[in-house]
C-alpha atoms as a PDB file:
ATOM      1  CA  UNK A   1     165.929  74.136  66.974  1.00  0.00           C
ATOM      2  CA  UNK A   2     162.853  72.730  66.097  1.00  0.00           C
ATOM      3  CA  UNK A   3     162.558  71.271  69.572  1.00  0.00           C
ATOM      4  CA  UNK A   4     162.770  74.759  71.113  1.00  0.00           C
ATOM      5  CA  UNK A   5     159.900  76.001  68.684  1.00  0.00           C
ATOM      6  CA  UNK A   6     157.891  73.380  70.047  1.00  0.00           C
ATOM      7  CA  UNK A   7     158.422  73.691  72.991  1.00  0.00           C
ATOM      8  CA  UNK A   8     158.250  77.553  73.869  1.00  0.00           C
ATOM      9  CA  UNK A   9     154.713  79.476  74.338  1.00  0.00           C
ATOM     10  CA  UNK A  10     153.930  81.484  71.577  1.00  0.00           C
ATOM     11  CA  UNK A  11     151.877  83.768  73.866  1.00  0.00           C
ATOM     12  CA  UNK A  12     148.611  81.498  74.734  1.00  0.00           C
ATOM     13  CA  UNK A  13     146.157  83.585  76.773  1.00  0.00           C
ATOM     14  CA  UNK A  14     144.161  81.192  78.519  1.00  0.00           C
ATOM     15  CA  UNK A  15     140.830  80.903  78.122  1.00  0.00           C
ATOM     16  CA  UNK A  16     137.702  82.136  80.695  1.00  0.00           C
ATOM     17  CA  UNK A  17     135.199  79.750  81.405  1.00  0.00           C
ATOM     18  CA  UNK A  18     132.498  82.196  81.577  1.00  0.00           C
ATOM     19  CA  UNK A  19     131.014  84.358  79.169  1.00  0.00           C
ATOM     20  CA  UNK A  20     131.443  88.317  79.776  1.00  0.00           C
ATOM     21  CA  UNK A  21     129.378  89.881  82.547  1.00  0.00           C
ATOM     22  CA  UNK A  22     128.446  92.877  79.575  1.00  0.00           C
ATOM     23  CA  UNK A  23     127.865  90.463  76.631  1.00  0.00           C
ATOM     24  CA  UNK A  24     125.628  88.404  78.491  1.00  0.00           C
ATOM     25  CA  UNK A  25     123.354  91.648  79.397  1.00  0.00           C
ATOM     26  CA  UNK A  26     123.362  92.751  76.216  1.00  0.00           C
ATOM     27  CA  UNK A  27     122.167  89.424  74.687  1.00  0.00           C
ATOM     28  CA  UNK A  28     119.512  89.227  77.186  1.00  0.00           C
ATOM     29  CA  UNK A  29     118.056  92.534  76.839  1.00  0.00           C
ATOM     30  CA  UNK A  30     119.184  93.942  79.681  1.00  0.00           C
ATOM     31  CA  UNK A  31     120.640  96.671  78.685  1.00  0.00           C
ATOM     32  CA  UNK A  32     121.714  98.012  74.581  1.00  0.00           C
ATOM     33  CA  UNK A  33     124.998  97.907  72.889  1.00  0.00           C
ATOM     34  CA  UNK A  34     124.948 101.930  72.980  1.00  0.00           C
ATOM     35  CA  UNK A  35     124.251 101.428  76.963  1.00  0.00           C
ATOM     36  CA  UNK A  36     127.028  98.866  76.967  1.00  0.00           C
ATOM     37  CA  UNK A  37     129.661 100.683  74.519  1.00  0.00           C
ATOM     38  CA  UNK A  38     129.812  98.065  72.342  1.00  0.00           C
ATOM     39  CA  UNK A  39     129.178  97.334  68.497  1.00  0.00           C
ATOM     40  CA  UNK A  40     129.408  94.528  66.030  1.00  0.00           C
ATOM     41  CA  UNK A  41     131.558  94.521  63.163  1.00  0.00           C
ATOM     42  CA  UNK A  42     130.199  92.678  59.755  1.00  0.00           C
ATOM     43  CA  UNK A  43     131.650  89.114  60.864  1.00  0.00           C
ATOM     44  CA  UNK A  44     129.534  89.004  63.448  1.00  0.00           C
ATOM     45  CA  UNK A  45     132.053  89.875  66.397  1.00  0.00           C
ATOM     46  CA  UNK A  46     131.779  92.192  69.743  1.00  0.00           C
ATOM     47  CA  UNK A  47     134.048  94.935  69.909  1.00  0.00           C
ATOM     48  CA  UNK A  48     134.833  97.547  72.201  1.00  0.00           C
ATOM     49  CA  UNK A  49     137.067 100.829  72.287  1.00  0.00           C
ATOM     50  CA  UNK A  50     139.516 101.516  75.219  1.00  0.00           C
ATOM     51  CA  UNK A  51     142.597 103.416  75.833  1.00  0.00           C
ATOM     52  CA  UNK A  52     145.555 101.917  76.205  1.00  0.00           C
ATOM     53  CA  UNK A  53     148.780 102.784  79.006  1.00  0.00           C
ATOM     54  CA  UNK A  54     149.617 106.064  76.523  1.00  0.00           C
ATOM     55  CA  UNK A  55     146.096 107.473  75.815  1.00  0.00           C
ATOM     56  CA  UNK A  56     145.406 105.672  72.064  1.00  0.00           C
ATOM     57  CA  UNK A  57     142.582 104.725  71.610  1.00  0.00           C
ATOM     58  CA  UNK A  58     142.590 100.722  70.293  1.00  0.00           C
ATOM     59  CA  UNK A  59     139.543  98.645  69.793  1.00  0.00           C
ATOM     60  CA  UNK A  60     139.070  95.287  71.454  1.00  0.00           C
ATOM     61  CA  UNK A  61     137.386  92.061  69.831  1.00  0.00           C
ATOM     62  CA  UNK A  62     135.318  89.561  71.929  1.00  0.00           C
ATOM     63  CA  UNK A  63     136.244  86.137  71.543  1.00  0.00           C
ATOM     64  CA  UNK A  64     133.286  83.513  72.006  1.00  0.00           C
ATOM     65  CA  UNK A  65     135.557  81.028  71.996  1.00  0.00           C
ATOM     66  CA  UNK A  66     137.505  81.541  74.915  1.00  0.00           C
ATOM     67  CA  UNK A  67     135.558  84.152  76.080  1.00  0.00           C
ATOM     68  CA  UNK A  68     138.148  86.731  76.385  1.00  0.00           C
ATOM     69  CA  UNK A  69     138.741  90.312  75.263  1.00  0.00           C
ATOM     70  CA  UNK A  70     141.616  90.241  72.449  1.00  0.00           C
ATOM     71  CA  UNK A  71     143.828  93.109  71.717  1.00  0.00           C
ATOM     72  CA  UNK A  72     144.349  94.438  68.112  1.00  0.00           C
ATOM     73  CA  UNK A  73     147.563  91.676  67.954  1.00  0.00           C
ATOM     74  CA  UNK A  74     145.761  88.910  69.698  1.00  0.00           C
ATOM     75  CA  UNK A  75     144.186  86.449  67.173  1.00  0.00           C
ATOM     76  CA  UNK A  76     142.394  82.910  67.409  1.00  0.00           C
ATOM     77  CA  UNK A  77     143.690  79.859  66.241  1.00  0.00           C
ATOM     78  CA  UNK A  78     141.485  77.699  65.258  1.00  0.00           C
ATOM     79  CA  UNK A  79     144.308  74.461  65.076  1.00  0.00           C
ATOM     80  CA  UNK A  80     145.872  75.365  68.475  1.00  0.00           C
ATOM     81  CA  UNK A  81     141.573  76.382  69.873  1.00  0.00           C
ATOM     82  CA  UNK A  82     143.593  79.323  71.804  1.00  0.00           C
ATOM     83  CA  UNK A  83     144.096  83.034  71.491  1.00  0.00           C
ATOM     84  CA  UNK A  84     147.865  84.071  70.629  1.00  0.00           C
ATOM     85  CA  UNK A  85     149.299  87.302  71.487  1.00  0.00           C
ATOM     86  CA  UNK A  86     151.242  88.628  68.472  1.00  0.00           C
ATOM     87  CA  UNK A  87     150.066  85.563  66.114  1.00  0.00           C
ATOM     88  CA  UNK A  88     151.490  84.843  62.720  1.00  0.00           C
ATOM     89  CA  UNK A  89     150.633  81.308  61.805  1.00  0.00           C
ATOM     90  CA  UNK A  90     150.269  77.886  62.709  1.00  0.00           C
ATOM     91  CA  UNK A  91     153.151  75.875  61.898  1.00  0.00           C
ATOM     92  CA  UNK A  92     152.410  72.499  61.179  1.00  0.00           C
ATOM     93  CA  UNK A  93     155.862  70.956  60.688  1.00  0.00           C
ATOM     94  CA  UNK A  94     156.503  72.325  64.473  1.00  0.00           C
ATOM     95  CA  UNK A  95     152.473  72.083  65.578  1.00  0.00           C
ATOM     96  CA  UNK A  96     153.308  75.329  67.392  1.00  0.00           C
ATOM     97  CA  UNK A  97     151.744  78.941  66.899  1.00  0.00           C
ATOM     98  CA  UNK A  98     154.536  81.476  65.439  1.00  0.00           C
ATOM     99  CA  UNK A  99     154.336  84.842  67.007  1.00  0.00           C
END
């Protein structure tokens, strides 16, 4: 079983290799966050509101680490150095993200 864990894909979104078109105009001046329709929560981090496939609204964090846009179950892990979709920990005994 613990083979299994290990070996399965918890949901890894891979990575972009360059920054987002929007971010990088807003950190050069190019254009505002209002302009962009983007703010930034307390910790520092992009976010974005869009609607999903059944009209909710959901708001969307920016990644700088693998420059991606995560959705509200999408987290970083900072063992692993990817983004997980549905993320619960890290297991060590496994070395495996648990979704």
């Amino acid at each position: 079983m613990l083979l299994l864990t290990n070996l399965s894909d918890p949901g890894i979104i891979q990575p972009n290799l360059k920054k987002d078109s929007l971010i990088m105009r807003v950190e050069s001046k190019e254009i505002t966050e209002v302009e962009a329709g983007l703010e930034i929560n307390n910790r520092g981090q992009w976010i974005r509101t869009t609607i999903d496939r059944f009209g909710n609204k959901q708001k969307e964090k920016y990644c700088k680490t693998c420059n991606i846009w995560r959705s509200p179950l999408t987290t970083h892990c900072n063992t692993c150095g990817y983004c997980i979709r549905r993320f619960d920990h890290h297991c060590g005994y496994v070395g495996n993200c648990i979704a």
